[in-house]
PDB file of N, CA and C in Angstrom:
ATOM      1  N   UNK A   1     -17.400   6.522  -6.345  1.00  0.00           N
ATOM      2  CA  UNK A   1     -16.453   7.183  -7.214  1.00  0.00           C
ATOM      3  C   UNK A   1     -15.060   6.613  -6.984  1.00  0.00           C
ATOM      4  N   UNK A   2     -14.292   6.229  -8.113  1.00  0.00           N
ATOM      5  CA  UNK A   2     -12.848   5.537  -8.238  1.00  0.00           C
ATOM      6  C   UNK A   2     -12.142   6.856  -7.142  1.00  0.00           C
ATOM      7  N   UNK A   3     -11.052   6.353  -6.477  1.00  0.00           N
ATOM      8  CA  UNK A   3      -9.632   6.972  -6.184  1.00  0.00           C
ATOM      9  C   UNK A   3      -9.184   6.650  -6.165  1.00  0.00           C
ATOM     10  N   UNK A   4      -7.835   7.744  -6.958  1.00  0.00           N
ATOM     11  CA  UNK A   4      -6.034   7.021  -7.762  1.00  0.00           C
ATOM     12  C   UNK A   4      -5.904   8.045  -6.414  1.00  0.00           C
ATOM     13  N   UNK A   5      -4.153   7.241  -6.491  1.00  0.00           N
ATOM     14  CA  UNK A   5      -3.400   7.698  -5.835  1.00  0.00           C
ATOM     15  C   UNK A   5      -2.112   7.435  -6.429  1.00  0.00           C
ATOM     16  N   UNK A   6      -0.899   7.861  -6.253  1.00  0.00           N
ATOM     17  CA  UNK A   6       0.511   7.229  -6.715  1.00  0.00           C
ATOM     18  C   UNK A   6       1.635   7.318  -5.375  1.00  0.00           C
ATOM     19  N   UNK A   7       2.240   6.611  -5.146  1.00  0.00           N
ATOM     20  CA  UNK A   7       2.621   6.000  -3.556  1.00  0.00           C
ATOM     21  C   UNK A   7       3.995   5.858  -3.765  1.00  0.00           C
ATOM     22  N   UNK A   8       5.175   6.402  -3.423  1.00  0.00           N
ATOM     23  CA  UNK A   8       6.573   6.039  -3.079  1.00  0.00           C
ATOM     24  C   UNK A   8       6.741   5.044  -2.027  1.00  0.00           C
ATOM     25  N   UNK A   9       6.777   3.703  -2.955  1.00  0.00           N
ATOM     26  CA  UNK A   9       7.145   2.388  -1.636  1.00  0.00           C
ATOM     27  C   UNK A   9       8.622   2.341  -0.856  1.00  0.00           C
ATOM     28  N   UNK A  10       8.961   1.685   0.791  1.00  0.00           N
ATOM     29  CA  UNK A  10      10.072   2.377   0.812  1.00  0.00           C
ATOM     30  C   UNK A  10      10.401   1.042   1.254  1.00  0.00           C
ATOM     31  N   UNK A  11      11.068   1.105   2.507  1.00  0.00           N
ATOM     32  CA  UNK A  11      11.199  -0.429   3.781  1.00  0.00           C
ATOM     33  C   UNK A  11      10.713  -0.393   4.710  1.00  0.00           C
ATOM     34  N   UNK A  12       9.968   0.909   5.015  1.00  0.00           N
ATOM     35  CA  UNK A  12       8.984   1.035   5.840  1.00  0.00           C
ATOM     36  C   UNK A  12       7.307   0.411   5.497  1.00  0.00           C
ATOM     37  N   UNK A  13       6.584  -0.811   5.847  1.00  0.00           N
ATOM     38  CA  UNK A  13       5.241  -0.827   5.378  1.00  0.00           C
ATOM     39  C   UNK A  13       4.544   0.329   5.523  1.00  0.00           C
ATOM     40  N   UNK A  14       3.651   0.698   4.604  1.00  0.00           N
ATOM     41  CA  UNK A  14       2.922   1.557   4.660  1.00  0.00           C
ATOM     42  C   UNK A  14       1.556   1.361   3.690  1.00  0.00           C
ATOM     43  N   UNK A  15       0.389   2.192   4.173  1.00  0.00           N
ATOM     44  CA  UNK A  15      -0.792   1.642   4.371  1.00  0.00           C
ATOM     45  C   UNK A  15      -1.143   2.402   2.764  1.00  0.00           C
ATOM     46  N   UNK A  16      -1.448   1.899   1.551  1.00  0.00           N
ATOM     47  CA  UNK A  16      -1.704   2.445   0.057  1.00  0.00           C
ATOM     48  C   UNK A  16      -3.006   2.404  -0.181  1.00  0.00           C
ATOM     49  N   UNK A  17      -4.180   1.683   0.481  1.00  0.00           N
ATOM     50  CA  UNK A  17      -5.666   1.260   0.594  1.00  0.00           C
ATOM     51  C   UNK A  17      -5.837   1.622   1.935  1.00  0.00           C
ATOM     52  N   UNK A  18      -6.356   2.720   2.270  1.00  0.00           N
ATOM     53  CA  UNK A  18      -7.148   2.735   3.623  1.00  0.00           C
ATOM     54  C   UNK A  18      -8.355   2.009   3.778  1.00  0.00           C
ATOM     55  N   UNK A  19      -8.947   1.776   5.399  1.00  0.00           N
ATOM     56  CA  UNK A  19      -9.861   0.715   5.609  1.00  0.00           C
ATOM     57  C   UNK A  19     -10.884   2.042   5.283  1.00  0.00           C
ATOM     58  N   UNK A  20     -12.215   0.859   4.909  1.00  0.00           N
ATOM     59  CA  UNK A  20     -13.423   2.055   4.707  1.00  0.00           C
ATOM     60  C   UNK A  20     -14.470   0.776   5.157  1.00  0.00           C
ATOM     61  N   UNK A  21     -15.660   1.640   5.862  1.00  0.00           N
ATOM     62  CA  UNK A  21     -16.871   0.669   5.648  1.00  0.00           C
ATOM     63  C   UNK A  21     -17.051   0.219   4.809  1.00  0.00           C
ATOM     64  N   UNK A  22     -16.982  -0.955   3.982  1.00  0.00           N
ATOM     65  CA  UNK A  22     -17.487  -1.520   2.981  1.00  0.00           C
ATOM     66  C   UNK A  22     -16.669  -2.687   2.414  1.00  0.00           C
ATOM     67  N   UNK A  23     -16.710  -3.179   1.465  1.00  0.00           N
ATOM     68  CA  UNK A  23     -15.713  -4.126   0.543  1.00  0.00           C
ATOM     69  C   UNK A  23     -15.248  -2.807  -0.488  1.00  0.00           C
ATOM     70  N   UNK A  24     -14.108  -3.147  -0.742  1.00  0.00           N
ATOM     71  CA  UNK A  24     -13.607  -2.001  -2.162  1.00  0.00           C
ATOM     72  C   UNK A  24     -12.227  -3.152  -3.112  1.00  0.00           C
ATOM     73  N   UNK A  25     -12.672  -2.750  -4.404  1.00  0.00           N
ATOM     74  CA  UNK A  25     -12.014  -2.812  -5.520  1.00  0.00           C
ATOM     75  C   UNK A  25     -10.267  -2.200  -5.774  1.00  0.00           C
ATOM     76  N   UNK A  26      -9.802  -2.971  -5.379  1.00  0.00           N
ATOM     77  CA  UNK A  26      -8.649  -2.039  -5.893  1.00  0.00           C
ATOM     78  C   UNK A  26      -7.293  -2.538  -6.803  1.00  0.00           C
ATOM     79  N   UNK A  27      -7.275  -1.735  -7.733  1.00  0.00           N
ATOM     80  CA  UNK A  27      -5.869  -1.660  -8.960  1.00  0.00           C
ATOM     81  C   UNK A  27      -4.727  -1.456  -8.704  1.00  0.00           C
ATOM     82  N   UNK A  28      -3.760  -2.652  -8.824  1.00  0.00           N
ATOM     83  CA  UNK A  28      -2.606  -2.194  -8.281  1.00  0.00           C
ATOM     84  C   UNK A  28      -1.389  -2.021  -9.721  1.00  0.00           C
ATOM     85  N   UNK A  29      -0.714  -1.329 -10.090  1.00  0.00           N
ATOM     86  CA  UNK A  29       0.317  -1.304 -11.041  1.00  0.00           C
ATOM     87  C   UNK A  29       1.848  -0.827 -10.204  1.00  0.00           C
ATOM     88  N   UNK A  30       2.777  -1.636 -10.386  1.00  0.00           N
ATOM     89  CA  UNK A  30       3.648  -1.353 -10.151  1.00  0.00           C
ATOM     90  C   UNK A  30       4.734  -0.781 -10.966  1.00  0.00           C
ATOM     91  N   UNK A  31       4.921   0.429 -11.081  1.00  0.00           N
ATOM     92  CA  UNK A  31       5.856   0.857 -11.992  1.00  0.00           C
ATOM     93  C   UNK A  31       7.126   1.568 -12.059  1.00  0.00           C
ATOM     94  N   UNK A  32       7.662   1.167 -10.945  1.00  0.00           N
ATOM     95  CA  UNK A  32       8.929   1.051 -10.809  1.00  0.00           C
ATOM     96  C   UNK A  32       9.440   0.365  -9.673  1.00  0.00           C
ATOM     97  N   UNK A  33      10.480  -0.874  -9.704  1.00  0.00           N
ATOM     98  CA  UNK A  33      10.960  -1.846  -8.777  1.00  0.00           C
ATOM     99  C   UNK A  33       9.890  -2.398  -8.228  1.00  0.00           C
ATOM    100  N   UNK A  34      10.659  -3.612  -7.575  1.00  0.00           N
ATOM    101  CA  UNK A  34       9.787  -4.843  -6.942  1.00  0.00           C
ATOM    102  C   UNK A  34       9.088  -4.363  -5.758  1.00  0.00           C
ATOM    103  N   UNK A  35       8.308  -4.806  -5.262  1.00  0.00           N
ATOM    104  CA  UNK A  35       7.967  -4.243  -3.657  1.00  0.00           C
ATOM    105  C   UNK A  35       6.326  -5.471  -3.781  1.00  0.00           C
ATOM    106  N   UNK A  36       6.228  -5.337  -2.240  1.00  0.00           N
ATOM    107  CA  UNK A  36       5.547  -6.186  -1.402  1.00  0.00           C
ATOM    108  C   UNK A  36       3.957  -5.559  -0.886  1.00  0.00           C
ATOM    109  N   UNK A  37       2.970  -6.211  -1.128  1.00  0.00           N
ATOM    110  CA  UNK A  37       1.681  -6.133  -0.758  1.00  0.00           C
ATOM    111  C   UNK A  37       0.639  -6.758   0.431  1.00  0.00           C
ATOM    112  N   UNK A  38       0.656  -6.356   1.485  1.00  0.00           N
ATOM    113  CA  UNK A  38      -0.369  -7.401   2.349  1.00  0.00           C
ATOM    114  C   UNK A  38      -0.631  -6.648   3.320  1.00  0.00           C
ATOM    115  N   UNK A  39      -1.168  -7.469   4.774  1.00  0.00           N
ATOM    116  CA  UNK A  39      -1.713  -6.580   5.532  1.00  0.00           C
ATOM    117  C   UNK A  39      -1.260  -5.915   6.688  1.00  0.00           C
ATOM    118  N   UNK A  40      -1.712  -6.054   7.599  1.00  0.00           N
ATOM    119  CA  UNK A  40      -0.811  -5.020   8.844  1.00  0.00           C
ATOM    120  C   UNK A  40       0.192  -5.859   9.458  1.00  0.00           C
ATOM    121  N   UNK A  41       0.230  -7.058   9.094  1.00  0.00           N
ATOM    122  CA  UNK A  41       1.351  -8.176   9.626  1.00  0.00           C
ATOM    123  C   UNK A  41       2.236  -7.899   8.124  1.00  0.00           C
ATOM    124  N   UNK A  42       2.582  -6.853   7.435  1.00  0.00           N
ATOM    125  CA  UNK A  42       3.077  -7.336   5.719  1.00  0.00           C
ATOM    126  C   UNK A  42       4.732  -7.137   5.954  1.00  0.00           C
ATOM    127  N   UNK A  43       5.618  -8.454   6.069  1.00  0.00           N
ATOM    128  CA  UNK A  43       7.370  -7.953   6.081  1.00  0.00           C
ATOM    129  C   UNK A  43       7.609  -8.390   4.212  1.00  0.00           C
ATOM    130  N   UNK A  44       8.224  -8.678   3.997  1.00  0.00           N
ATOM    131  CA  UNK A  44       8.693  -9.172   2.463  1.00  0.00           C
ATOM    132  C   UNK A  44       8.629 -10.341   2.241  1.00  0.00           C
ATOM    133  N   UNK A  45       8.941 -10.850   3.931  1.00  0.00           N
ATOM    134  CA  UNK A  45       9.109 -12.256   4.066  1.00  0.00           C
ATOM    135  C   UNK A  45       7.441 -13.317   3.524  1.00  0.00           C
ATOM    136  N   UNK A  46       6.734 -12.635   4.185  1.00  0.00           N
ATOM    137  CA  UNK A  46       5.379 -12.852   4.281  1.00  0.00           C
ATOM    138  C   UNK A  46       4.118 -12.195   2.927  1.00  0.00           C
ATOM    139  N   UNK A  47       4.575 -11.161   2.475  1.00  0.00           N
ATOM    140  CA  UNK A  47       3.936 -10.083   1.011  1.00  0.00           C
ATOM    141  C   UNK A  47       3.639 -11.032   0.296  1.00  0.00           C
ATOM    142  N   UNK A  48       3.114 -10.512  -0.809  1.00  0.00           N
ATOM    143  CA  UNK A  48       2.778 -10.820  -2.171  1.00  0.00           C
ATOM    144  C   UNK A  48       3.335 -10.233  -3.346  1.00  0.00           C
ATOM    145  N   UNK A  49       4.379 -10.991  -4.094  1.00  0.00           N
ATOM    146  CA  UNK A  49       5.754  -9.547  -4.849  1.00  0.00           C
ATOM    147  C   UNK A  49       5.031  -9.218  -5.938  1.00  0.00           C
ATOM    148  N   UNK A  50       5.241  -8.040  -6.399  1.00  0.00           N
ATOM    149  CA  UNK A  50       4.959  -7.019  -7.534  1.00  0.00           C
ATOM    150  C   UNK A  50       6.301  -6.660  -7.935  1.00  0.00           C
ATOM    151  N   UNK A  51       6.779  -7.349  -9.288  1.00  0.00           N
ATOM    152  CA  UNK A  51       7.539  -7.089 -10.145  1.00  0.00           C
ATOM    153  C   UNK A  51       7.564  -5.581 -10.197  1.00  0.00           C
ATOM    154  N   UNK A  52       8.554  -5.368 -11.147  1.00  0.00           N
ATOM    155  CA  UNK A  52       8.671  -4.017 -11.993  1.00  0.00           C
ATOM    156  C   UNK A  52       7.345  -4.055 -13.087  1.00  0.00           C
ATOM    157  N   UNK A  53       6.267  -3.429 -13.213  1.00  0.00           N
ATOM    158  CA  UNK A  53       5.311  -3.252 -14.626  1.00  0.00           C
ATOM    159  C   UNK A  53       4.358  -4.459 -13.918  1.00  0.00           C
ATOM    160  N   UNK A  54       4.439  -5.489 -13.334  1.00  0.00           N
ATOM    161  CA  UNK A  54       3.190  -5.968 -12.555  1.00  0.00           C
ATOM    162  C   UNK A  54       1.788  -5.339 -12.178  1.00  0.00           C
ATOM    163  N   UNK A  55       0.529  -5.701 -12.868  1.00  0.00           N
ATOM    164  CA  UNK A  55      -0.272  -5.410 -12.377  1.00  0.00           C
ATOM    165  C   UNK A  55      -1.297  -6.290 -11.209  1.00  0.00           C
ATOM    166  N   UNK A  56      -2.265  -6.234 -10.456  1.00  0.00           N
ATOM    167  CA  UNK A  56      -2.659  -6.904  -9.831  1.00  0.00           C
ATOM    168  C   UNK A  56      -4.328  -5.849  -9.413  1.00  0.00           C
ATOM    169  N   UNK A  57      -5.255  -6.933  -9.258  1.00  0.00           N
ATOM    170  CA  UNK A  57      -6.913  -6.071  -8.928  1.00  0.00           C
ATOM    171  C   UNK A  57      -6.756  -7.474  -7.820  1.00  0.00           C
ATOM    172  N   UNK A  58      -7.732  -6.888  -7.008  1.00  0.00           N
ATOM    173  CA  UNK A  58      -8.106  -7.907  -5.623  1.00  0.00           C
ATOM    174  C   UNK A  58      -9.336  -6.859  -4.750  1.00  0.00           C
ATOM    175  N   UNK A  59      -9.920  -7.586  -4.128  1.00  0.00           N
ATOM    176  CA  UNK A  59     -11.051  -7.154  -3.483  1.00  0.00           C
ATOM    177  C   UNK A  59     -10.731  -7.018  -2.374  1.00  0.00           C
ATOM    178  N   UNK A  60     -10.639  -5.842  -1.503  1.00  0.00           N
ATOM    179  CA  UNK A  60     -10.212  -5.560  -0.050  1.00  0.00           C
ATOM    180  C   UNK A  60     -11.398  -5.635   1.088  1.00  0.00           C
ATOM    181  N   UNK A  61     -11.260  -6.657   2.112  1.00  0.00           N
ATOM    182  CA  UNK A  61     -12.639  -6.348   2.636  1.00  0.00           C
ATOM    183  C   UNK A  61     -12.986  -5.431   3.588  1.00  0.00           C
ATOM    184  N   UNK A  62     -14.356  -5.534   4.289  1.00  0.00           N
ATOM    185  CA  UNK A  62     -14.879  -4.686   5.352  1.00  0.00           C
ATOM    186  C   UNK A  62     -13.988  -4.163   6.477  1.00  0.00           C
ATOM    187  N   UNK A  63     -13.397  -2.477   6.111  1.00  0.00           N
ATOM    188  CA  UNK A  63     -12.381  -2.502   7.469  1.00  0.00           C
ATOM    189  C   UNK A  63     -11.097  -3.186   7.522  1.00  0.00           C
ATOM    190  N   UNK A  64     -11.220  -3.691   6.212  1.00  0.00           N
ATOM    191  CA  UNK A  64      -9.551  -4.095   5.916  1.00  0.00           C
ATOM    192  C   UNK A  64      -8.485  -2.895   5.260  1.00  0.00           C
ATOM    193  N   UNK A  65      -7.041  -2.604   5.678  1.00  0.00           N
ATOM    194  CA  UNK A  65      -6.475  -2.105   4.741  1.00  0.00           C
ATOM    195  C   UNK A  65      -5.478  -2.586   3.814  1.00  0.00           C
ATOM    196  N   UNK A  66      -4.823  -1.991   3.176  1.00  0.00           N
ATOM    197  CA  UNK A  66      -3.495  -2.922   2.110  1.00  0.00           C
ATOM    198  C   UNK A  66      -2.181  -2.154   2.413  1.00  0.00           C
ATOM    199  N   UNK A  67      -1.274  -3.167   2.788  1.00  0.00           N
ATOM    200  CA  UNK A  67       0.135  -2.071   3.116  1.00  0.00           C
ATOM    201  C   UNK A  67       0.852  -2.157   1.675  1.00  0.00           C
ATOM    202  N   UNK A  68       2.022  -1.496   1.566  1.00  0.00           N
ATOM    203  CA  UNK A  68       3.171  -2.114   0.622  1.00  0.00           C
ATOM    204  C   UNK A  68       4.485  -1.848   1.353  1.00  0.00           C
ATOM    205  N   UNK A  69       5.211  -2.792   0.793  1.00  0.00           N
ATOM    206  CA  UNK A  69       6.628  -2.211   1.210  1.00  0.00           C
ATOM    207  C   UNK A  69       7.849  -2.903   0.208  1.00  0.00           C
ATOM    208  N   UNK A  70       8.774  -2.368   0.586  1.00  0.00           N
ATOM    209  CA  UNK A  70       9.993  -2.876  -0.875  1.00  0.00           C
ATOM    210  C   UNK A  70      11.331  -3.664   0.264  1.00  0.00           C
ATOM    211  N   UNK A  71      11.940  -4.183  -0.359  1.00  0.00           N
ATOM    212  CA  UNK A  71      13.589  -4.907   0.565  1.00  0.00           C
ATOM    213  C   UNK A  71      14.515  -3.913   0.176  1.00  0.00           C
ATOM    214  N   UNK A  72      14.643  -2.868  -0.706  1.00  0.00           N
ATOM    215  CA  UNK A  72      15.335  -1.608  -0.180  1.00  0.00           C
ATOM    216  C   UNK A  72      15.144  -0.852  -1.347  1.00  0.00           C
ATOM    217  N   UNK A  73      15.440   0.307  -1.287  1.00  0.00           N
ATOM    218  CA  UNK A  73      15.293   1.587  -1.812  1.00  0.00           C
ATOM    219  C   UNK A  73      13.980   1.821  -2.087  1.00  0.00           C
ATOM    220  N   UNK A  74      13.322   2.358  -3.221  1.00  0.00           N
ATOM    221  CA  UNK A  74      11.991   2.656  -3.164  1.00  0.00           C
ATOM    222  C   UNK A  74      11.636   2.216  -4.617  1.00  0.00           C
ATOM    223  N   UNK A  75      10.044   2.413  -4.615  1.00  0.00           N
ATOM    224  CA  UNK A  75       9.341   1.853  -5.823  1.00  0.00           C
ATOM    225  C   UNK A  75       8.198   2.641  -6.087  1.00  0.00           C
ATOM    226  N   UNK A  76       7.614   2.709  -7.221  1.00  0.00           N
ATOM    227  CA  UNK A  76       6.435   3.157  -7.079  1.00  0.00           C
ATOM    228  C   UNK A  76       5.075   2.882  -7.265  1.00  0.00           C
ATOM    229  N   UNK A  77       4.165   3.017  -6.973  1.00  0.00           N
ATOM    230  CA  UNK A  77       2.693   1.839  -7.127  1.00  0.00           C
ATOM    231  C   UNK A  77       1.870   2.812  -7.200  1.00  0.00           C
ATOM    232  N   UNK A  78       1.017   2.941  -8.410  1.00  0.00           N
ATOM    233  CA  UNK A  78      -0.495   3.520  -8.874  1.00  0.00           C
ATOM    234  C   UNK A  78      -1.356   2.342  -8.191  1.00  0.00           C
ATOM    235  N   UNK A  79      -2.336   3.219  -7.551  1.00  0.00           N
ATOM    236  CA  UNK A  79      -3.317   2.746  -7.246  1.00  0.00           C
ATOM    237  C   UNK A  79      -4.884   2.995  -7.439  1.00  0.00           C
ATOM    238  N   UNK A  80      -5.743   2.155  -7.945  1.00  0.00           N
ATOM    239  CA  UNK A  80      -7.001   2.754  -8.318  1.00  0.00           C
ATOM    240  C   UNK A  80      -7.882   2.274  -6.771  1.00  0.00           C
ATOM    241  N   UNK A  81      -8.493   2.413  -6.520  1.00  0.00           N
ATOM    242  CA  UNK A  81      -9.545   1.945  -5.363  1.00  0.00           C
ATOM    243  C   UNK A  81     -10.653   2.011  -5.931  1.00  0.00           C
ATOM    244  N   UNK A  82     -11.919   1.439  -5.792  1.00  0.00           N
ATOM    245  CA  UNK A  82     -13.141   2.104  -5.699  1.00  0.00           C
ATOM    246  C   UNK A  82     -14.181   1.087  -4.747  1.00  0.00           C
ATOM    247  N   UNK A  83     -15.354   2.127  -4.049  1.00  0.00           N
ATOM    248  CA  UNK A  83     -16.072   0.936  -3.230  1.00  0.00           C
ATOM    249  C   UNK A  83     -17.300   0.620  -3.954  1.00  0.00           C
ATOM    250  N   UNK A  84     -17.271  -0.906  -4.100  1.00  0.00           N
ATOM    251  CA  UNK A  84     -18.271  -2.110  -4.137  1.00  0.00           C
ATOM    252  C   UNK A  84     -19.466  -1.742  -3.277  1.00  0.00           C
TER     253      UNK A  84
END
């Protein structure tokens, strides 16, 4: 079964995909301000940027999670998950 969530990104990384047994699917939309995607090493320096209205799907693996984080103020990111 899919799970949304909707996530206030800040400058703190923080974890938007928790790890689960398995591989999982997940939807990323960014819809408001830029902010940064990757893993437990994720600074801005190192992310993957999400525009303003950017969408992005990617396959998360076994026991992996997904952080986000922004270079200042906050943003916001819908997220769909579901496990594969």
């Amino acid at each position: 079964m899919p799970k949304s969530a909707v996530f206030t990104v800040t400058t703190t990384a923080a974890i938007v995909v928790p790890a689960l047994i398995g591989d999982q699917m997940a939807y990323l939309h960014s819809a408001s301000g830029a902010l940064y995607v990757g893993g437990a090493d994720l600074t801005t320096a190192n992310g993957y940027k999400l525009d303003n209205g950017d969408k992005l799907s990617l396959m998360i693996g076994d026991n992996e999670s997904l952080y986000a984080i922004t270079t200042a103020g906050t943003a916001t990111l819908y997220v769909l998950s579901q496990i594969n």
